[in-house]
Protein backbone atom coordinates (compact mmCIF):
# COMPACT_ATOMS: atom_id res chain seq x y z
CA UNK A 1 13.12 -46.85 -16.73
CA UNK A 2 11.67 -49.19 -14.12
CA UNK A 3 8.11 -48.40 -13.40
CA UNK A 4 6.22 -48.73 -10.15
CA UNK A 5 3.87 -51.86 -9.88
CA UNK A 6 0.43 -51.37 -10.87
CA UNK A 7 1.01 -48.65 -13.33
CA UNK A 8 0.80 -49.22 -17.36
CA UNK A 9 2.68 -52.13 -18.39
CA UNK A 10 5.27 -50.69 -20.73
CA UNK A 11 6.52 -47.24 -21.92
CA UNK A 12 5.41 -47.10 -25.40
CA UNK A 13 1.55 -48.14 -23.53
CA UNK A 14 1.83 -45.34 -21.30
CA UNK A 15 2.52 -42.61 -23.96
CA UNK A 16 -0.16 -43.75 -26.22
CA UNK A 17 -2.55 -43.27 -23.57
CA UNK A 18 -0.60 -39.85 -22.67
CA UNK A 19 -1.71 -37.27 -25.44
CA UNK A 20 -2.08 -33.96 -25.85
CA UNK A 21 -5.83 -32.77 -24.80
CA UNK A 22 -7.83 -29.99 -26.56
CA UNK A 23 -9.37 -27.33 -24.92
CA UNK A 24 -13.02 -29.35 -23.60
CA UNK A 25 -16.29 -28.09 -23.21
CA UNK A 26 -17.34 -29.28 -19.60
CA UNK A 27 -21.12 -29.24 -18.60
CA UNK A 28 -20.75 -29.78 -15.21
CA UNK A 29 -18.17 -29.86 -12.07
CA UNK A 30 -18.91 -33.59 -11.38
CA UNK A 31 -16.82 -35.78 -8.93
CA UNK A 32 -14.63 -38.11 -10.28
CA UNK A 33 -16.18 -41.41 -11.70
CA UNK A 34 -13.59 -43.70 -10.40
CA UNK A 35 -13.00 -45.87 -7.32
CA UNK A 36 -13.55 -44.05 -4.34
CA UNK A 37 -10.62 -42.32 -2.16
CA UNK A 38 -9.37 -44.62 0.80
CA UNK A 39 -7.77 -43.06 3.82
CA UNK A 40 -4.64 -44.73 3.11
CA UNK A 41 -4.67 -43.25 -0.58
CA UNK A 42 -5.16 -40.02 0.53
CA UNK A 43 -2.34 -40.46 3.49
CA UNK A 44 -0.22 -41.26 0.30
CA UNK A 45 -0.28 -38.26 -1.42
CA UNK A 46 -1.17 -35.47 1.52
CA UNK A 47 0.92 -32.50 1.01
CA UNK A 48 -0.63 -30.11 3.21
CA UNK A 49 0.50 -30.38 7.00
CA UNK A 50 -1.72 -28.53 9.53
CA UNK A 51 1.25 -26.85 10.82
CA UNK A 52 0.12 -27.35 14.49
CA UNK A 53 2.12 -24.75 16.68
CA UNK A 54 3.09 -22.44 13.97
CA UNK A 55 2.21 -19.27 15.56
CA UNK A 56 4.26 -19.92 18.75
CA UNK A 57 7.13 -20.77 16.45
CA UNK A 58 7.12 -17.79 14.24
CA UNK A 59 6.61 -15.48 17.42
CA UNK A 60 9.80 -16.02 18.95
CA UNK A 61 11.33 -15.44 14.97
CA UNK A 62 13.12 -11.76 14.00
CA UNK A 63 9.97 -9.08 12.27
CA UNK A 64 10.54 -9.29 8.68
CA UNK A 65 12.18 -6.14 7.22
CA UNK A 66 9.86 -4.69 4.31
CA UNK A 67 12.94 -2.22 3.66
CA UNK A 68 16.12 -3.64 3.78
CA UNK A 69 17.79 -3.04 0.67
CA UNK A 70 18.81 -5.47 -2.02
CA UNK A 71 22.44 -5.36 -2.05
CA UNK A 72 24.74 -5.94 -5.16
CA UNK A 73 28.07 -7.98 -4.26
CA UNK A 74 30.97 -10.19 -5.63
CA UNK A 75 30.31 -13.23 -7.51
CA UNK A 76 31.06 -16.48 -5.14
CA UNK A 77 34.67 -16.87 -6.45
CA UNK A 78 35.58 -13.81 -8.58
CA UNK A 79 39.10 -15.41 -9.52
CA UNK A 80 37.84 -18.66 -11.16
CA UNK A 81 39.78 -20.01 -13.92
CA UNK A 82 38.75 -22.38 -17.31
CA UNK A 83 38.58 -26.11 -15.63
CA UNK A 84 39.18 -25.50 -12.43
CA UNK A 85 35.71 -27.13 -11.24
CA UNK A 86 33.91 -26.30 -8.12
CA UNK A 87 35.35 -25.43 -4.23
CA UNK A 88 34.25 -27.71 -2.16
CA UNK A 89 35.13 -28.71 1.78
CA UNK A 90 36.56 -32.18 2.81
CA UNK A 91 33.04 -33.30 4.22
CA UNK A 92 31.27 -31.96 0.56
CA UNK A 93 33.66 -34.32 -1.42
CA UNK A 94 33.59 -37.17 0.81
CA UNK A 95 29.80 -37.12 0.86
CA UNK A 96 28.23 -39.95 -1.26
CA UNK A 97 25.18 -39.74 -3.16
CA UNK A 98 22.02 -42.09 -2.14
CA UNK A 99 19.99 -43.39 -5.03
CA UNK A 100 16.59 -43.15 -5.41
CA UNK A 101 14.18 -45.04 -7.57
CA UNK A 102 10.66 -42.92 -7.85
CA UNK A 103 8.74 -45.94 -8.18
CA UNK A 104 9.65 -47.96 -5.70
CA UNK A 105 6.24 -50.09 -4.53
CA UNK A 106 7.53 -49.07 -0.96
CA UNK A 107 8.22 -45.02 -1.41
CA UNK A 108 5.16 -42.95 -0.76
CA UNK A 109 4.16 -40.35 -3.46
CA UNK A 110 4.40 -37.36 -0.75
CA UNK A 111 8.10 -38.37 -0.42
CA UNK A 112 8.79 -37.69 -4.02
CA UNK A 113 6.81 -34.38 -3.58
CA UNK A 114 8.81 -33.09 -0.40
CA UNK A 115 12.53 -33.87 -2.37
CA UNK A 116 11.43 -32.55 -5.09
CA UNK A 117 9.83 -29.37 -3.37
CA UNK A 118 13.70 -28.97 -1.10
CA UNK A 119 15.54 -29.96 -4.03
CA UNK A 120 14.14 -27.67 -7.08
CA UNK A 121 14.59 -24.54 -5.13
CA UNK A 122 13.80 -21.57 -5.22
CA UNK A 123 10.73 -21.83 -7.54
CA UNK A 124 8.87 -18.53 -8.67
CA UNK A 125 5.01 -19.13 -7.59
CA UNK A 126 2.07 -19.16 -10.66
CA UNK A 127 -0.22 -16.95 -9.85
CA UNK A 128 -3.17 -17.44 -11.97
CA UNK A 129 -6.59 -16.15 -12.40
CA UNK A 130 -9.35 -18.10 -14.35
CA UNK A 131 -13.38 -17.90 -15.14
CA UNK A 132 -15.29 -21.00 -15.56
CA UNK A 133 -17.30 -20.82 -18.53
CA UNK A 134 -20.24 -20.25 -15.72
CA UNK A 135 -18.10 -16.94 -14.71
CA UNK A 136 -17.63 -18.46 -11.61
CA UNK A 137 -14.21 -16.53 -10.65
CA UNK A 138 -11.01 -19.01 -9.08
CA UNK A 139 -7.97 -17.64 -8.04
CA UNK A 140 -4.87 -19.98 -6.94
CA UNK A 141 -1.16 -20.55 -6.54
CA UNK A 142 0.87 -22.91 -8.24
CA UNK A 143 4.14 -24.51 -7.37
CA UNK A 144 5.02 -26.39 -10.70
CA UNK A 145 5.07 -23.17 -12.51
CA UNK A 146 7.52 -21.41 -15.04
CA UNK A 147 7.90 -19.51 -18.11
CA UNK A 148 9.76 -21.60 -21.03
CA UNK A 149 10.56 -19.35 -23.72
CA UNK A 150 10.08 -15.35 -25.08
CA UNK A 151 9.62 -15.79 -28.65
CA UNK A 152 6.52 -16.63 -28.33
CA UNK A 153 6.33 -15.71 -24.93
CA UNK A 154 5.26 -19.65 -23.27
CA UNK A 155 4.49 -20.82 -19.86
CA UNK A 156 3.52 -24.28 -18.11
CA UNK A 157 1.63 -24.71 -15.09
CA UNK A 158 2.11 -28.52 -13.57
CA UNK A 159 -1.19 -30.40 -11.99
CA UNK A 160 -0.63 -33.03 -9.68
CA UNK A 161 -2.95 -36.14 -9.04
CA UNK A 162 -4.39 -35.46 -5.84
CA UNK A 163 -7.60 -37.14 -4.28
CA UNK A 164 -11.04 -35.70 -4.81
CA UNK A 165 -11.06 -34.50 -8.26
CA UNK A 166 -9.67 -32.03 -10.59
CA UNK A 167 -8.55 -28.53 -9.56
CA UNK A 168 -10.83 -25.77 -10.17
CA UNK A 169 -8.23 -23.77 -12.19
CA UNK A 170 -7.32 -27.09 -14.09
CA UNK A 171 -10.91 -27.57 -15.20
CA UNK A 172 -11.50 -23.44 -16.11
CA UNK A 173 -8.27 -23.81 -18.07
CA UNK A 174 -9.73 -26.69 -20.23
CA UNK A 175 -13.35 -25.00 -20.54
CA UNK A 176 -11.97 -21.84 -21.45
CA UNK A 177 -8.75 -21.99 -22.11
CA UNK A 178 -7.85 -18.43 -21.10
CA UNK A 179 -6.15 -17.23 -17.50
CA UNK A 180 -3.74 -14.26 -16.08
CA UNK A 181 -0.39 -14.93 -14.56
CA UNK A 182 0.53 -12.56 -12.01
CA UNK A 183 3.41 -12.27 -9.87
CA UNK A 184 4.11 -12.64 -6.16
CA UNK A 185 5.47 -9.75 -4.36
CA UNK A 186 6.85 -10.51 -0.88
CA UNK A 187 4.06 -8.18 0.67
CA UNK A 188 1.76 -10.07 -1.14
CA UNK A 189 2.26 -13.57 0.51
CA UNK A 190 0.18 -14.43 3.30
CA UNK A 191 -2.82 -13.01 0.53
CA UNK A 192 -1.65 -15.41 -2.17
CA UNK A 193 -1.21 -18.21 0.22
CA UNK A 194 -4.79 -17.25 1.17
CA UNK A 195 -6.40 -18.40 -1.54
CA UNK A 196 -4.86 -21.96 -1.77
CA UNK A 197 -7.38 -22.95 1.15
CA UNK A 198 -9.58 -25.66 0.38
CA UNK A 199 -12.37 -23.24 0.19
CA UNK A 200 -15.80 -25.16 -0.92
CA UNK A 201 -16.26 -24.63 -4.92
CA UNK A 202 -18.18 -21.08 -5.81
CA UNK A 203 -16.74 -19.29 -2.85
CA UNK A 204 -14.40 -16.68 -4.27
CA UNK A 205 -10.96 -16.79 -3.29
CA UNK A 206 -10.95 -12.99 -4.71
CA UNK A 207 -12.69 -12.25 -1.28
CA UNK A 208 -10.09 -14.90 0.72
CA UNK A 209 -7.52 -12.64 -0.23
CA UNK A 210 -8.80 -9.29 -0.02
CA UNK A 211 -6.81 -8.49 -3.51
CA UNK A 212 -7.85 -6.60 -6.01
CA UNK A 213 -9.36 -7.07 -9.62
CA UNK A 214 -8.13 -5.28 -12.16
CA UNK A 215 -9.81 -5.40 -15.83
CA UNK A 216 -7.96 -7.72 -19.03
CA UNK A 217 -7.71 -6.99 -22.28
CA UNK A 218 -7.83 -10.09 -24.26
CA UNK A 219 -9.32 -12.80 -21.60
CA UNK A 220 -12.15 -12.58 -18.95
CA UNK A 221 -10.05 -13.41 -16.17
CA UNK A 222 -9.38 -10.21 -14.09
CA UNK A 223 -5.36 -9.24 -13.43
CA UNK A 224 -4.76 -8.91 -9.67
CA UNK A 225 -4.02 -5.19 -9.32
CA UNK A 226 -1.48 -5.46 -6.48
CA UNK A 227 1.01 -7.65 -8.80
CA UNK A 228 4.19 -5.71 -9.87
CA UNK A 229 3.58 -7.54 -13.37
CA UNK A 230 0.97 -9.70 -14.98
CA UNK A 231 0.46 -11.78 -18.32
CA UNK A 232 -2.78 -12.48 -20.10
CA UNK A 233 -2.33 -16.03 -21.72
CA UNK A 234 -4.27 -18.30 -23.72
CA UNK A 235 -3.98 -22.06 -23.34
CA UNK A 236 -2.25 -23.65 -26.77
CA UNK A 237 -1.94 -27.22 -25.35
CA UNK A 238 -3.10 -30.28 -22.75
CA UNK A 239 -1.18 -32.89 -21.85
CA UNK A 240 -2.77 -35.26 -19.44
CA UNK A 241 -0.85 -38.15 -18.11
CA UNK A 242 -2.85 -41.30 -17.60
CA UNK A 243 -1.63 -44.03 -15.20
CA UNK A 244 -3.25 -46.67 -14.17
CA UNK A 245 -2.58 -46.80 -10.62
CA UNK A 246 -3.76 -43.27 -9.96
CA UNK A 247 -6.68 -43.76 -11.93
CA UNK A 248 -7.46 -46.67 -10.11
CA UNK A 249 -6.90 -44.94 -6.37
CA UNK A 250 -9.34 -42.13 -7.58
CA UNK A 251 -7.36 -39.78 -8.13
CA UNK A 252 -7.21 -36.92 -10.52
CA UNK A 253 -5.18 -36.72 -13.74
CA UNK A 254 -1.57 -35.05 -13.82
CA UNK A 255 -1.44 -32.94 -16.51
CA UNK A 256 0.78 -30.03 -17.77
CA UNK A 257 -0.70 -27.10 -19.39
CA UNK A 258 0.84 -24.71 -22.07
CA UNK A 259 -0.12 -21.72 -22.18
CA UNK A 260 0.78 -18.86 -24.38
CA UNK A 261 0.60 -14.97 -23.83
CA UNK A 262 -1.50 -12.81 -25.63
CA UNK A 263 -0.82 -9.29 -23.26
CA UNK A 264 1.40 -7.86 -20.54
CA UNK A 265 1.21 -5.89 -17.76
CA UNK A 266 3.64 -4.55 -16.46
CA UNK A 267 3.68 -1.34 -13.18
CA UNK A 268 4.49 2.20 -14.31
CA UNK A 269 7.10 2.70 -11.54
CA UNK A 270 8.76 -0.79 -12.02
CA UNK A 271 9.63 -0.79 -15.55
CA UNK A 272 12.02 1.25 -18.08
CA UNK A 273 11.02 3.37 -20.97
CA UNK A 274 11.45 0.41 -23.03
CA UNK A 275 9.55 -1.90 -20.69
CA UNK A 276 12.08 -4.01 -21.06
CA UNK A 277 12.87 -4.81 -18.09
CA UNK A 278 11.07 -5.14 -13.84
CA UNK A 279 13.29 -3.06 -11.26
CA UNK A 280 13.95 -6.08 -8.90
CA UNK A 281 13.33 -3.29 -5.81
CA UNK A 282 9.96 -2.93 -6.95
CA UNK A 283 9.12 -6.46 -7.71
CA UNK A 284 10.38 -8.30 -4.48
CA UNK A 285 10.29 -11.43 -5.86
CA UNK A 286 9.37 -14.46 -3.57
CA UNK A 287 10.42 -18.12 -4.17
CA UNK A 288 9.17 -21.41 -2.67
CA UNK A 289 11.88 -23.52 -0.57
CA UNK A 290 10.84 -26.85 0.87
CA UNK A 291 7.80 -27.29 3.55
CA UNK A 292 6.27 -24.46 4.02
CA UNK A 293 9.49 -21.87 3.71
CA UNK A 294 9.66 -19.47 1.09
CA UNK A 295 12.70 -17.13 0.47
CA UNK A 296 13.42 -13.59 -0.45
CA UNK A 297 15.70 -12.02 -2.64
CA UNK A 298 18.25 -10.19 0.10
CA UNK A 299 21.93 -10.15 -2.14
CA UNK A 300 22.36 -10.25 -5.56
CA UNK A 301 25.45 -10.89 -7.69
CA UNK A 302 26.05 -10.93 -11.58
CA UNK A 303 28.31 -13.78 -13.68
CA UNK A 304 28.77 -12.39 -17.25
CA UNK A 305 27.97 -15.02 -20.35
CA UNK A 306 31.37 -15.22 -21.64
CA UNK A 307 32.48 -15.52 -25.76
CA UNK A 308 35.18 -18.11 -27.38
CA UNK A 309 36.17 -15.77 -29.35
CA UNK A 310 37.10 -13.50 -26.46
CA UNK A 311 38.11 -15.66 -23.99
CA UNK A 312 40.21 -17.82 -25.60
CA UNK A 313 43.83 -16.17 -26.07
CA UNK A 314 43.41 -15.14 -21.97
CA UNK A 315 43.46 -18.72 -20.88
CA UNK A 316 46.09 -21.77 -21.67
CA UNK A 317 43.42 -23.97 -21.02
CA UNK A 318 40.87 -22.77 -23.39
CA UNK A 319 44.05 -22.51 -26.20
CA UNK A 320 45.17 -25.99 -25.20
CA UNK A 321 41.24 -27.47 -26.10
CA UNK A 322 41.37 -25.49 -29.12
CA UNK A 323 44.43 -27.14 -30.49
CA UNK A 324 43.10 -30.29 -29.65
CA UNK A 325 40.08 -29.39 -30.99
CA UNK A 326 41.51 -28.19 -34.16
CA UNK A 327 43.37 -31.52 -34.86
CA UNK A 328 40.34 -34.04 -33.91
CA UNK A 329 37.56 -32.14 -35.15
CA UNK A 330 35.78 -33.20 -32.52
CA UNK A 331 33.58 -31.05 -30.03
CA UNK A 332 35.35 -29.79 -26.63
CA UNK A 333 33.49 -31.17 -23.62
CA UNK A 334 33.40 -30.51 -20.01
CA UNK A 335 36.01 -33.44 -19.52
CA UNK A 336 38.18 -32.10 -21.97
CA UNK A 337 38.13 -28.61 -20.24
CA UNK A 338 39.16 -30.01 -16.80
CA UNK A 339 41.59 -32.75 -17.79
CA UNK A 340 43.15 -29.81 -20.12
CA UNK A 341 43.06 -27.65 -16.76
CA UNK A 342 45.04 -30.35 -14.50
CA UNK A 343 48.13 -30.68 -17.44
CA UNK A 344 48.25 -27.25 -17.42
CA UNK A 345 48.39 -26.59 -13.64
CA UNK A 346 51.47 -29.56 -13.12
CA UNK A 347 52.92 -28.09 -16.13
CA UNK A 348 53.05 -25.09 -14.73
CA UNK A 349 52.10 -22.71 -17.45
CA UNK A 350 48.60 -21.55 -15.99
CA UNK A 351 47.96 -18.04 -16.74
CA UNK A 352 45.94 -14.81 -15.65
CA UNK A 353 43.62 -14.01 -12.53
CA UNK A 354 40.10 -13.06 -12.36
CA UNK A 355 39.85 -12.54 -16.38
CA UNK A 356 40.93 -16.16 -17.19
């Protein structure tokens, strides 16, 4: 991996100084001890454009439609067969791919963050409510965000460097280790987007927002009411990453924080008598695009997991990898499926439709 200039020397020196962080006892919200922020470092890693013009832009836009329906249709290509890859146009295949090294000493941070925002799309927005140990209430929106596994239910929550310290949910998490996770509804946006404004510390982004509290059961943070479906969570890990050029521009720590849930809830009217599942109607799901879009959920299809075992006397292709299979022993890979695909299609012998 080639590393930008000025950060730790070698990989193995990097990771020792990268470990996992238990939950701290913080006395105070002090500013960061290290060198001070330069205009140039903070031009370096702005991500928030002042969006001059925005309201004559969106005025000239179609009203959003709180009703329209979410409609169920057809997969993209309903007849696809074992190996037969992707459709693409003339211009998609010709297209070339442009290489990008992270670290370049040349590449700005922000340009990492805007690819990666564009790229990594859509993104379901981390909602989370925290208490300072003070019971000073924060209240914030997170784009590096997503749940990682059900048994035990496990989230992460990404923290950037960024100039002028440590993010007030960052620092709750690690005095408290406790939060709520709530979901974004679309008619909930320009509320939740509310509270990421760099509001001075104290002032309660509860009263930003104009959203509700609504009382926990295992944590002090307060659910916000007006989410479809919200998860109490405890923090189980800290993992800090220290670098030594960021620590040396002033900035903040990245870290990633694990956090682990200790209660749902979940709306009467959105759920199933099981509660085993959110009625995507009711929960009107929002995702974050690149800039400053964000994306509904308008269409829907479904693409059934499909079984070996079931699938493989409907398709030459799959019974052709299996034979192969059976006399190498060795595991059928994606190559295998696709070269197996092209001898079957010149020899002619391709079988089935839309079940294949």
């Amino acid at each position: 991996m080639t590393m930008r200039l000025g950060t730790c020397r070698s990989l193995s020196r990097q990771l020792a100084r990268s470990r996992p962080t238990p939950t701290l006892q913080i006395p105070t919200r002090m500013k960061s001890t290290s060198a001070p922020i330069t205009s140039a470092t903070e031009g370096h890693y702005k991500i928030i454009d002042r969006a001059t013009g925005f309201e004559q832009r969106q005025a000239s836009r179609p009203d959003f439609d709180p009703l329209k329906p979410i409609t169920l249709i057809k997969s993209p290509d309903p007849t696809w067969t074992y190996g037969s890859g992707v459709a693409q146009d003339d211009a998609a295949l010709s297209s070339k791919h442009v290489e990008v090294d992270p670290y370049a000493p040349d590449r700005p941070m922000i340009n990492n963050y805007r690819l990666l925002i564009s790229g990594i799309a859509p993104r379901p927005i981390g909602f989370l409510s925290t208490v300072s140990k003070n019971g000073k209430k924060n209240l914030a929106p997170f784009s590096y965000f997503q749940v990682i596994d059900h048994d035990p239910p496990m989230f992460i929550v990404g923290f950037s460097s960024r100039p002028h310290g440590a993010k007030d949910t960052f620092l709750n998490l690690k005095e408290t280790g406790e939060c709520v996770i709530n979901t974004v509804s679309e008619n909930m946006i320009e509320a939740v987007n509310a509270t990421s404004i760099d509001a001075p510390y104290g002032v309660s982004e509860w009263e930003i927002s104009g959203l509700t509290e609504a009382p926990s059961s295992t944590v002090a943070a307060s659910r916000v009411n007006e989410s479809v479906f919200s998860v109490e969570g405890r923090v189980v890990d800290i993992k800090e990453f220290h670098d030594c050029e960021t620590e040396r521009e002033g900035l903040s720590v990245a870290a990633n924080v694990l956090i682990k849930a200790s209660r749902f809830w979940v709306r009467e009217d959105a759920t199933n008598d099981e509660v085993s599942n959110i009625d995507v109607e009711k929960l009107r799901p929002v995702g974050q695009l690149g800039g400053m879009a964000y994306a509904r959920v308008s269409e829907t299809f479904e693409v059934p997991r499909r079984r070996w075992v079931d699938e493989v006397g409907r398709s030459e292709v799959l019974r052709g990898l299996e034979r192969e299979h059976a006399k190498t022993g060795e595991r059928v890979s994606e190559e295998d499926m696709v070269e197996e695909a092209q001898r079957v299609k010149v020899g002619g012998s391709q079988v089935g439709g839309a079940g294949c």
